[in-house]
N, C-alpha and C. Protein backbone atom coordinates (compact mmCIF):
# COMPACT_ATOMS: atom_id res chain seq x y z
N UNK A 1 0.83 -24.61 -2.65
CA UNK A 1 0.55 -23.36 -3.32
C UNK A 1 0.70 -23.59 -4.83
N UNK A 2 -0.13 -23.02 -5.45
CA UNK A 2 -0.17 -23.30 -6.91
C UNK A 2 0.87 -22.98 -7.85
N UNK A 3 1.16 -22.94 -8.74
CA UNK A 3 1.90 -22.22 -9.53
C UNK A 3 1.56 -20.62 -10.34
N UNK A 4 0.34 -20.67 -10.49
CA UNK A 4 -0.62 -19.62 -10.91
C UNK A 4 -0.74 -18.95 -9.43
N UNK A 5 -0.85 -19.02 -8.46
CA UNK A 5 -1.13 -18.23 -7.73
C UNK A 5 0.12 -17.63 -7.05
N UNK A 6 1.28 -18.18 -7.11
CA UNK A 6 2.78 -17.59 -6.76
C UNK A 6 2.86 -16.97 -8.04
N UNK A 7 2.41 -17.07 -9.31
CA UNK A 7 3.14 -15.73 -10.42
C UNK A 7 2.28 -14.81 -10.04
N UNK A 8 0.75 -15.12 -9.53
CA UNK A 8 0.10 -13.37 -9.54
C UNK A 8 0.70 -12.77 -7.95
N UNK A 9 1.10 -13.56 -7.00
CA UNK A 9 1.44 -12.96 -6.04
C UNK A 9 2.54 -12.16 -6.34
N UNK A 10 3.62 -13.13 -6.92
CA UNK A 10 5.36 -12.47 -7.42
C UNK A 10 4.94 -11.09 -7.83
N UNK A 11 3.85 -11.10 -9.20
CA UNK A 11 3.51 -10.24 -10.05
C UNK A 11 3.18 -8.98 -9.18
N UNK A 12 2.40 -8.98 -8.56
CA UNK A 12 1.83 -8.09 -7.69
C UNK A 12 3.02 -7.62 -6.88
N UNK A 13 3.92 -7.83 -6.23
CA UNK A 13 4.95 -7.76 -5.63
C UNK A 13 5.41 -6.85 -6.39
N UNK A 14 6.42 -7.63 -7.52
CA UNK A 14 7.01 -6.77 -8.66
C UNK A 14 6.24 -5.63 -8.99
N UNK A 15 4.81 -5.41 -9.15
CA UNK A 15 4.04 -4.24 -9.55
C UNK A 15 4.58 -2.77 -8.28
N UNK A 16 4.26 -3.60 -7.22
CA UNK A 16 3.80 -2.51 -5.97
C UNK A 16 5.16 -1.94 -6.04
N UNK A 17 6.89 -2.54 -5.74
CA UNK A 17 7.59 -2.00 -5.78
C UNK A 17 8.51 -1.14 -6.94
N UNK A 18 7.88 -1.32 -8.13
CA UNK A 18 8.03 -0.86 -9.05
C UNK A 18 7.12 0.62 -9.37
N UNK A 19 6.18 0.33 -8.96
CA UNK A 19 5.14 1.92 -8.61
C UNK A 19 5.34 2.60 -7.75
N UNK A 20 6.05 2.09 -6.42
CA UNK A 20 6.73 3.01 -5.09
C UNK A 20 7.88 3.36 -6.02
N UNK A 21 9.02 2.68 -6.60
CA UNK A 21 10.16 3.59 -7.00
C UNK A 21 9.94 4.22 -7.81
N UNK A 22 8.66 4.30 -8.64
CA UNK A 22 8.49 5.45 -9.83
C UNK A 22 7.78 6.76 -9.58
N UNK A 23 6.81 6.35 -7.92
CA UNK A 23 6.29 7.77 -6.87
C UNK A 23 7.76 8.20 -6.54
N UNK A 24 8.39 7.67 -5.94
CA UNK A 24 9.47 7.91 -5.24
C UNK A 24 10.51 9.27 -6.25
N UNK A 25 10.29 8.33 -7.46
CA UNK A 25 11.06 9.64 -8.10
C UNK A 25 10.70 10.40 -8.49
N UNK A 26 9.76 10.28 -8.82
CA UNK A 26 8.64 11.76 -9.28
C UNK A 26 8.23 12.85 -7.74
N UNK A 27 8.11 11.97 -6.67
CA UNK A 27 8.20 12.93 -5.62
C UNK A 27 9.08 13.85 -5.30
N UNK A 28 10.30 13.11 -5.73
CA UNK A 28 11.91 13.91 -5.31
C UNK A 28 12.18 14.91 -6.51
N UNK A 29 11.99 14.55 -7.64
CA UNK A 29 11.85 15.42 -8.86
C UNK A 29 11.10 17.00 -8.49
N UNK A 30 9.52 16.90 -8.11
CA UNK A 30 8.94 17.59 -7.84
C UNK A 30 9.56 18.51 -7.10
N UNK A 31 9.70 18.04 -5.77
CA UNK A 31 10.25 19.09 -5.00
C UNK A 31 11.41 19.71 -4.89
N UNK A 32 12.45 18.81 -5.70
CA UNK A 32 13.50 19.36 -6.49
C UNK A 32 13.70 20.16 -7.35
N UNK A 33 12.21 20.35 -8.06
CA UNK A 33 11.77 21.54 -9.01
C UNK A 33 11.55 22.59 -7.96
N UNK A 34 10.62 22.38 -6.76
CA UNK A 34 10.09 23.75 -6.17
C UNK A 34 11.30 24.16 -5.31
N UNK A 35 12.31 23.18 -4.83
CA UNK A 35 12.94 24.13 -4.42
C UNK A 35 14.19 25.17 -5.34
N UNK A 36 14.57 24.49 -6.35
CA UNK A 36 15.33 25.34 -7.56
C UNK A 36 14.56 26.61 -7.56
N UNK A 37 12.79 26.55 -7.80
CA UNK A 37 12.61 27.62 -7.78
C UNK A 37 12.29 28.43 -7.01
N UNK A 38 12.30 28.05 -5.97
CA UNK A 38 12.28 28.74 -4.87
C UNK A 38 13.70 29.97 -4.32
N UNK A 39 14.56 28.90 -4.39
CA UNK A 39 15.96 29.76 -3.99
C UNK A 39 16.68 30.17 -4.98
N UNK A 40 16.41 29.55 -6.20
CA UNK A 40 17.28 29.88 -7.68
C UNK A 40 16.81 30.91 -8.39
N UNK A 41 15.18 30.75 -8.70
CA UNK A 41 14.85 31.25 -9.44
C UNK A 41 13.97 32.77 -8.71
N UNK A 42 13.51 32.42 -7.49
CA UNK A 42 13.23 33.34 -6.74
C UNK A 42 11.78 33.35 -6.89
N UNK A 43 10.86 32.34 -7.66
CA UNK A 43 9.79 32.29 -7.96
C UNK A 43 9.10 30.78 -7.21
N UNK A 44 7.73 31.20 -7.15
CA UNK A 44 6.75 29.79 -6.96
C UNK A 44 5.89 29.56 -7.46
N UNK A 45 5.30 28.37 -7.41
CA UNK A 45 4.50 27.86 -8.22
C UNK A 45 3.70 27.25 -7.35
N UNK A 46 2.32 27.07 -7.59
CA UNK A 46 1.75 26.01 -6.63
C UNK A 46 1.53 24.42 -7.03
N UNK A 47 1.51 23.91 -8.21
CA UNK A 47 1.45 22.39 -8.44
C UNK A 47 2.74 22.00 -7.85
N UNK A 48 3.68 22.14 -8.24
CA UNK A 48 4.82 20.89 -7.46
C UNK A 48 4.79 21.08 -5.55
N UNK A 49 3.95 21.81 -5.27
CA UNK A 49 3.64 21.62 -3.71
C UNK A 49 2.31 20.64 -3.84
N UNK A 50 1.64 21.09 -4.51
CA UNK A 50 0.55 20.00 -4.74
C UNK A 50 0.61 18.55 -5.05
N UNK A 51 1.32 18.81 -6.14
CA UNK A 51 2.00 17.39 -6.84
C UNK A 51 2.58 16.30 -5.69
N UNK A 52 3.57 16.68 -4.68
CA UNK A 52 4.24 16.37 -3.96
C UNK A 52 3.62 15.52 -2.59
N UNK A 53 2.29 16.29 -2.78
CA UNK A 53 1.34 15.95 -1.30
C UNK A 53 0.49 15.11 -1.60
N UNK A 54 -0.17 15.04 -2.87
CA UNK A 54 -0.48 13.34 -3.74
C UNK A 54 0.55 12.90 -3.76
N UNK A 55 1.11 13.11 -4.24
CA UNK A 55 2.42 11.94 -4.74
C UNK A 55 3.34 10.98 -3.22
N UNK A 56 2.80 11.64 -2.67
CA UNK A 56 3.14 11.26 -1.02
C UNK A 56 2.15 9.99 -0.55
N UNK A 57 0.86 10.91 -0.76
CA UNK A 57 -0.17 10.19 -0.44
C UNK A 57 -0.17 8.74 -0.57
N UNK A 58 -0.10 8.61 -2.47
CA UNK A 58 0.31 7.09 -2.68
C UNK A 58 0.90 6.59 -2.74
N UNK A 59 2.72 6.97 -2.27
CA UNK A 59 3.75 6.32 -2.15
C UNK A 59 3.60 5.80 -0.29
N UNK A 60 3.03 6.11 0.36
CA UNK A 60 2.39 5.75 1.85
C UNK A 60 1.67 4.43 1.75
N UNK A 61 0.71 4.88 0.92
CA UNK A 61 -0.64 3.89 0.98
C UNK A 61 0.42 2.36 0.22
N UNK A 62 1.56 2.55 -0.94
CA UNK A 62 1.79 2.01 -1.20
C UNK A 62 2.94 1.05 -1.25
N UNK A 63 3.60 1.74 -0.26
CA UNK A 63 4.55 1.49 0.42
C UNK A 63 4.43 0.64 1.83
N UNK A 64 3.36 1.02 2.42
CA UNK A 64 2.82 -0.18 3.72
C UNK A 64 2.66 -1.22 3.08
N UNK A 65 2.40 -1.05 2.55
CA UNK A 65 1.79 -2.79 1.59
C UNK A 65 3.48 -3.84 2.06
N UNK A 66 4.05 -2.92 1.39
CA UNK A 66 5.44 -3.93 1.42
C UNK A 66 5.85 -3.71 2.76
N UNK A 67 5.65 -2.49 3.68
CA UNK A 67 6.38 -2.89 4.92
C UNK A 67 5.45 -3.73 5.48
N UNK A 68 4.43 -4.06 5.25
CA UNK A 68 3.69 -5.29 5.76
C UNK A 68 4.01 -6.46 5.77
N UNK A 69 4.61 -6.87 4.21
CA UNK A 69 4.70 -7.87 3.83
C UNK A 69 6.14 -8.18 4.39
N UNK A 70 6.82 -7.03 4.47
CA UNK A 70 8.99 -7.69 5.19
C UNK A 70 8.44 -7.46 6.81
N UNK A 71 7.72 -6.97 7.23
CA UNK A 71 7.49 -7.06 8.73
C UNK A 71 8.56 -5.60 9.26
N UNK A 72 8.10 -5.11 8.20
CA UNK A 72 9.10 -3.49 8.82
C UNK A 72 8.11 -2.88 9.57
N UNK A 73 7.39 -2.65 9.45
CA UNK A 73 6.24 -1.60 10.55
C UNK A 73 5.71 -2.46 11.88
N UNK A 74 4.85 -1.45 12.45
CA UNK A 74 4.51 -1.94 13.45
C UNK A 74 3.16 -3.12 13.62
N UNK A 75 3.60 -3.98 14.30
CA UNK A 75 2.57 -4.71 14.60
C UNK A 75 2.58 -5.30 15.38
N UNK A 76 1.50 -5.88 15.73
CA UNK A 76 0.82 -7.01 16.97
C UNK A 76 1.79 -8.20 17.03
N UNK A 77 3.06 -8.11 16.47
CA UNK A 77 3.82 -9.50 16.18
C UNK A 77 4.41 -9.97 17.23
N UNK A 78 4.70 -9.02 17.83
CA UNK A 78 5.17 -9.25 19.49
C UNK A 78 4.29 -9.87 20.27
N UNK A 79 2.88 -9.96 20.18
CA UNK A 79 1.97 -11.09 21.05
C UNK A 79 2.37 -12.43 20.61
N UNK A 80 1.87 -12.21 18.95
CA UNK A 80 1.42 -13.56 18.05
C UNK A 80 2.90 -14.20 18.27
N UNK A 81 4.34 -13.73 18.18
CA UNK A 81 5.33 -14.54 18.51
C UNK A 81 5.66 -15.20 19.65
N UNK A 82 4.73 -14.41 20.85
CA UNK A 82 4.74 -15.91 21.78
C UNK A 82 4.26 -16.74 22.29
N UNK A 83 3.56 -17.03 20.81
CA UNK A 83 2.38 -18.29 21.24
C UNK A 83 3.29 -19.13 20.29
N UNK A 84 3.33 -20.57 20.21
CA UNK A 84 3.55 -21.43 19.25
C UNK A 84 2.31 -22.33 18.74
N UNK A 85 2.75 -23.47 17.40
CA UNK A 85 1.94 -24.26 17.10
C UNK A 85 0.12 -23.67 16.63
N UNK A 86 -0.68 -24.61 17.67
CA UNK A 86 -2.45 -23.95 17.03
C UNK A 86 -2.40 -22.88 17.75
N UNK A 87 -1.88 -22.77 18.73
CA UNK A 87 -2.59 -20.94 19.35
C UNK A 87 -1.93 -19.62 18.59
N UNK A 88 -0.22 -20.24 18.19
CA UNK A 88 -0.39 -19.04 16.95
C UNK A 88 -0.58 -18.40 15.81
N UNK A 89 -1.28 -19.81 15.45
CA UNK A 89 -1.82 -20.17 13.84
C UNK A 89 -3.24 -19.15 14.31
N UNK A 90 -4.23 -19.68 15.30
CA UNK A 90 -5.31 -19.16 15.46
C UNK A 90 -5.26 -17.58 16.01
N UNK A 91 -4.11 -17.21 16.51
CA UNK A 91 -4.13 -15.36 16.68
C UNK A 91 -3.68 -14.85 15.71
N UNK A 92 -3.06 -15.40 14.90
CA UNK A 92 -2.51 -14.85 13.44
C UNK A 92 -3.42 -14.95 12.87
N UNK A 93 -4.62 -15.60 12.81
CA UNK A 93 -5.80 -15.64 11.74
C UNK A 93 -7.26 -14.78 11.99
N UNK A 94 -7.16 -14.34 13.72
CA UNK A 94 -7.88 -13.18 14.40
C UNK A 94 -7.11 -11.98 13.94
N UNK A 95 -5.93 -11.66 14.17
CA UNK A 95 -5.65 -10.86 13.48
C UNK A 95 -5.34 -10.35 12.28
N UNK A 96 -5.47 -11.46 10.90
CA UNK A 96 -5.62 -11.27 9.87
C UNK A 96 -6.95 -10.84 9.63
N UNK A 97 -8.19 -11.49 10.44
CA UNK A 97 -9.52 -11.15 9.98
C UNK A 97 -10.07 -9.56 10.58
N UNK A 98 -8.97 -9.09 12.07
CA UNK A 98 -9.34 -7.84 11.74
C UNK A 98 -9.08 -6.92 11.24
N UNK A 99 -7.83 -7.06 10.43
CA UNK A 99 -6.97 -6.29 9.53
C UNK A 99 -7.85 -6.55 8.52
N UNK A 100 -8.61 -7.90 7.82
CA UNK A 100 -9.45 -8.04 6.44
C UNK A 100 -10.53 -6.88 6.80
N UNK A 101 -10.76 -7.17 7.76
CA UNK A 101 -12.78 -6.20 7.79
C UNK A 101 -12.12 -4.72 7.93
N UNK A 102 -10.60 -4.24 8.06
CA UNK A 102 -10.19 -2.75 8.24
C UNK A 102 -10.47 -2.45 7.07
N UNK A 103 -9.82 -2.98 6.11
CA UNK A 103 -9.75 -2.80 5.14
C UNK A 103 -10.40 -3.01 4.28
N UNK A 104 -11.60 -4.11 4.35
CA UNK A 104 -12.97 -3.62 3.69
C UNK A 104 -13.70 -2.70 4.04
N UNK A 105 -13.35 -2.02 5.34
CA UNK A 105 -14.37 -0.81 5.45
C UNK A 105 -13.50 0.27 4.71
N UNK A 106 -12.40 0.55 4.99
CA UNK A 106 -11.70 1.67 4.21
C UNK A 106 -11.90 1.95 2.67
N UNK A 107 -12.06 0.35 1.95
CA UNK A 107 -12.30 0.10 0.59
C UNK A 107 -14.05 0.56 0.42
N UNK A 108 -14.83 0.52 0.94
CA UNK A 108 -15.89 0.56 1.04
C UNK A 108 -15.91 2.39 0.88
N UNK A 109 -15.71 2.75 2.32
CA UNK A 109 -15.78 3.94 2.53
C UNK A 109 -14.84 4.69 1.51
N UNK A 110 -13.82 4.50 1.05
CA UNK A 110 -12.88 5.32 -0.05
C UNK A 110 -13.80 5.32 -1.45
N UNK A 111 -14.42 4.25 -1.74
CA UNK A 111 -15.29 4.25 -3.41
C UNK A 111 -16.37 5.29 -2.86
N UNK A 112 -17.03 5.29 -1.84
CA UNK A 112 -18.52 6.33 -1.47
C UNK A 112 -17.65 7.82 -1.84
N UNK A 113 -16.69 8.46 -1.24
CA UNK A 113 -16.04 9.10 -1.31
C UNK A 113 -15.51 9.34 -3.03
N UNK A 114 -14.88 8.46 -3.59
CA UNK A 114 -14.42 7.98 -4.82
C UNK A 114 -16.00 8.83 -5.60
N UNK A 115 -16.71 8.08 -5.64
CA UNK A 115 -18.16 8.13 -6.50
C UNK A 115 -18.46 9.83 -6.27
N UNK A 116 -18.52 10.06 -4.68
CA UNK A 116 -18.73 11.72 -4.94
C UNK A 116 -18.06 12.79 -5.81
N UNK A 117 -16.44 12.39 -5.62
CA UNK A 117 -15.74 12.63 -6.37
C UNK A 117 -15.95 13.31 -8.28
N UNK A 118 -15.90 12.12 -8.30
CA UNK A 118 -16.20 11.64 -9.53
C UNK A 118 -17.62 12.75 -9.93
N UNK A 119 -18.91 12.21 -9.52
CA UNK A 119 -20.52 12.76 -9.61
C UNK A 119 -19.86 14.52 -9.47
N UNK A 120 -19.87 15.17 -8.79
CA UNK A 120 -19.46 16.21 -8.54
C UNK A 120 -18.02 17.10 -9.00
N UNK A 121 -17.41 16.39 -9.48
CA UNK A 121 -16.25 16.49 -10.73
C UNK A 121 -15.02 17.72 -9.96
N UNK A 122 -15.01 17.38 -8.51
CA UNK A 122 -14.12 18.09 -8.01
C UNK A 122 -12.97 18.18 -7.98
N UNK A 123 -12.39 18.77 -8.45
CA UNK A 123 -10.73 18.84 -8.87
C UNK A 123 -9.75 19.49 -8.00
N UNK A 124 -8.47 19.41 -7.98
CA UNK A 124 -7.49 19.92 -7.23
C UNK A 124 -7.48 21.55 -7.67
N UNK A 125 -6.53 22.09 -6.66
CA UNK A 125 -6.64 23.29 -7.16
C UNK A 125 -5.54 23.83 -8.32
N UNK A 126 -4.36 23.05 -7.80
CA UNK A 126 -3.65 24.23 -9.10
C UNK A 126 -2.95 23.09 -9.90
N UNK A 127 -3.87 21.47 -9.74
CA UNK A 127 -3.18 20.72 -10.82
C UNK A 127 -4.45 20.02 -11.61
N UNK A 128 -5.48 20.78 -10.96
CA UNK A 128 -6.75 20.39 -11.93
C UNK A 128 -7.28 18.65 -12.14
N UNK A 129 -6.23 18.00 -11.27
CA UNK A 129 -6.82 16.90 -11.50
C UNK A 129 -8.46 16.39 -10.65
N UNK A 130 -8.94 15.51 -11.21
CA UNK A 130 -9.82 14.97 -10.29
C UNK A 130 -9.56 14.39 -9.08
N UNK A 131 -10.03 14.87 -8.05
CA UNK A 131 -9.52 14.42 -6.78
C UNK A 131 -9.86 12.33 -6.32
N UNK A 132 -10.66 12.10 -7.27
CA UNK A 132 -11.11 10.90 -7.18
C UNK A 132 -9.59 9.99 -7.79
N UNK A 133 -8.33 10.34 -8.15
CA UNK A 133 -7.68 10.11 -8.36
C UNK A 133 -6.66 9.87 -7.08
N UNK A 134 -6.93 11.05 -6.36
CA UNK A 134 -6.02 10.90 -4.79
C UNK A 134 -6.52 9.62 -4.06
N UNK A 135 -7.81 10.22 -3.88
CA UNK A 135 -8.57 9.25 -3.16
C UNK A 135 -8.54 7.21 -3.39
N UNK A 136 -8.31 7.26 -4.56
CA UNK A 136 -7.87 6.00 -4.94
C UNK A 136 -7.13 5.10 -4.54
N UNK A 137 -6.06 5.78 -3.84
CA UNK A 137 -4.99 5.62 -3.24
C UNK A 137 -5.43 3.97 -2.23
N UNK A 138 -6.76 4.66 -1.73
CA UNK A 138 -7.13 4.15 -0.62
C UNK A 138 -7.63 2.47 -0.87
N UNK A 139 -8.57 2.09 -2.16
CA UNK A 139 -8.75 1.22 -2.50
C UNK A 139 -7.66 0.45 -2.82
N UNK A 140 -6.91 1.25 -3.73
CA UNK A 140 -5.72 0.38 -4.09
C UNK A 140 -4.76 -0.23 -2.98
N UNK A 141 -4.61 0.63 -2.14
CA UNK A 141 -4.53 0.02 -0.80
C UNK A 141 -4.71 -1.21 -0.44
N UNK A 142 -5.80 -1.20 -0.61
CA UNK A 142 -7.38 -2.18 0.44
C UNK A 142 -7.18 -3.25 -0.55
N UNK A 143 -7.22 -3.71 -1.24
CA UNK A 143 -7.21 -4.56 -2.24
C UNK A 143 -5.46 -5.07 -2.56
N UNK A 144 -4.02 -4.39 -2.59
CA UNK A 144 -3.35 -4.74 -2.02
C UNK A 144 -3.06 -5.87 -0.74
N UNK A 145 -3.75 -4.91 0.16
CA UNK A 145 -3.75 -5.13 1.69
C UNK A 145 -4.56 -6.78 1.84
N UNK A 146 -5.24 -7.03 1.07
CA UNK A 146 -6.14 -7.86 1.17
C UNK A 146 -5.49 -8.99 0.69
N UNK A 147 -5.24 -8.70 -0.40
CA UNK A 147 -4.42 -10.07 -0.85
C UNK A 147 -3.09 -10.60 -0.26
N UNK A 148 -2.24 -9.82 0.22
CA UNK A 148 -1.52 -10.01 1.33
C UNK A 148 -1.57 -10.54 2.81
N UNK A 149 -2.53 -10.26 3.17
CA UNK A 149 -3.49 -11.10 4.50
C UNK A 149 -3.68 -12.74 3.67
N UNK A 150 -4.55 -12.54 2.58
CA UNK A 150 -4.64 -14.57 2.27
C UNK A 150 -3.13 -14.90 2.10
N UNK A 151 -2.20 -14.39 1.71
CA UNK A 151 -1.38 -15.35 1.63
C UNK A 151 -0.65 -15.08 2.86
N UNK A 152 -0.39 -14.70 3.96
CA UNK A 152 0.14 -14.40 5.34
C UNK A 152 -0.84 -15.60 5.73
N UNK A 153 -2.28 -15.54 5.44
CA UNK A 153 -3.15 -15.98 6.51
C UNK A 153 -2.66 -18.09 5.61
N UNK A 154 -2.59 -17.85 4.74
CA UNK A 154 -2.08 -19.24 4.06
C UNK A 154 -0.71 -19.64 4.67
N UNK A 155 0.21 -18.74 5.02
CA UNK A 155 1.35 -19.04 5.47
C UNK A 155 1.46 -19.52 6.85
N UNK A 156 0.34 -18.91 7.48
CA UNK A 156 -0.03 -19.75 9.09
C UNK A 156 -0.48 -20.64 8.94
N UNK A 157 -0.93 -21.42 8.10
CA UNK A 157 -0.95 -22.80 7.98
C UNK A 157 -0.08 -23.43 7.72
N UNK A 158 0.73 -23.23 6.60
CA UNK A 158 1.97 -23.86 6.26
C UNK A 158 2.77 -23.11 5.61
N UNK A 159 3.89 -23.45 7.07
CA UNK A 159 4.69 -22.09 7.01
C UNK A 159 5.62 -22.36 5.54
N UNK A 160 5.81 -23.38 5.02
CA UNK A 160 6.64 -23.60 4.27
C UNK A 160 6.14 -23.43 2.52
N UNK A 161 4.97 -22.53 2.55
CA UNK A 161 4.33 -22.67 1.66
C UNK A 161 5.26 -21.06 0.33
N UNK A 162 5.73 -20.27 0.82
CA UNK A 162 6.26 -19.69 0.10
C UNK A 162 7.80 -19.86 0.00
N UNK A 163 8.22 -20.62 0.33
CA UNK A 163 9.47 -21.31 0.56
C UNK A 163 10.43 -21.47 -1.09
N UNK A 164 11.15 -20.94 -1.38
CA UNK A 164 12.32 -20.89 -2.36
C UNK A 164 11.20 -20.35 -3.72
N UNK A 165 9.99 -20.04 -3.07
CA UNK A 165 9.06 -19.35 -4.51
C UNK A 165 8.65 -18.15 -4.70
N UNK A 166 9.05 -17.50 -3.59
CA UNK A 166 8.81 -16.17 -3.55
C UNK A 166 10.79 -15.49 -4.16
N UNK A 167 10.50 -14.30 -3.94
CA UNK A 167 11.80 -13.55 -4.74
C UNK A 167 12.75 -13.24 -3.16
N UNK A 168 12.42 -13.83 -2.19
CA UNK A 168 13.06 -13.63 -0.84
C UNK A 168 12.63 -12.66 0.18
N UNK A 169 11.47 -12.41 -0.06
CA UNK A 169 11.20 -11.72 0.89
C UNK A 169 10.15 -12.36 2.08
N UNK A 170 9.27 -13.38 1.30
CA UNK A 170 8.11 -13.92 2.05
C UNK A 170 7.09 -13.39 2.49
N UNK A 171 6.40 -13.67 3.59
CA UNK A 171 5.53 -13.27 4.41
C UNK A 171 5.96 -12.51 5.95
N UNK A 172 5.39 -11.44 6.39
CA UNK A 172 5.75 -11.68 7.79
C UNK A 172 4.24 -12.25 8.58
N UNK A 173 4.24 -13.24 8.64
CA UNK A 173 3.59 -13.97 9.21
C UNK A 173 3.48 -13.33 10.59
């Protein structure tokens, strides 16, 4: 593995969990606002319910990324772990390629969506943003998601390839 290609991976790493803890707090903020005003102030508002349900959106989309990558969520890992050697190099790489084509269709289908967006200039309701902003979520995703599969799908070749160069978390292969 290169040296250039472990800093943009690290990098990317460092990015994703650094943008989940900064949704993370702006989510809790938010609704920490609506409920003050809810029971304190005796009043409501509709953006920090809004705010909260984007702000969800892409702490999800962006947050799988990493439970992908520590092997916290669910997956097919329970087959692929009981094969050894070439048969589980080669189901780890079937199932990387149908996780790649998921997620080029999602990336695909989220920009068509994205572009309407955008062309038609449809906005949220009580935070006025462009909704092509939510929707984003989804690419960023996909493109995440993607680059995480080559280096998973690199790590079934050789498992020892992120070995003392990653920040400890690795692959879940």
């Amino acid at each position: 593995m290169s040296v250039a290609s472990m800093k943009f991976y690290n990098g990317i790493n460092k990015v994703e969990k650094v943008l989940v803890a900064i949704v993370t707090v702006l989510l809790v903020a938010v609704v920490f606002l609506q409920v003050v005003n809810r029971t304190i102030i005796k009043a409501t508002i509709a953006w920090p319910e809004e705010a909260a349900r984007y702000l969800m959106v892409w702490q999800v989309f962006l947050a799988s990324v990493i439970a992908f990558r520590t092997g916290a969520n669910c997956c097919i890992d329970v087959l692929i772990n009981r094969f050894h050697g070439k048969a589980k190099v080669v189901l780890t790489c079937f199932s990387n390629i149908v996780c790649l084509v998921f997620a080029v269709v999602l990336i695909l289908g989220a920009l068509e969506v994205i572009q309407t967006q955008i062309e038609f200039n449809q906005t949220s309701t009580a935070l006025r943003i462009n909704m092509a902003f939510v929707y984003a979520a989804m690419p960023v995703w996909g493109f995440l998601f993607i680059v995480e599969l080559v280096f998973m799908t690199i790590q079934a070749f050789k498992p020892t390839a992120f070995k003392d160069q990653t920040d400890g978390e690795g692959s879940a292969a």
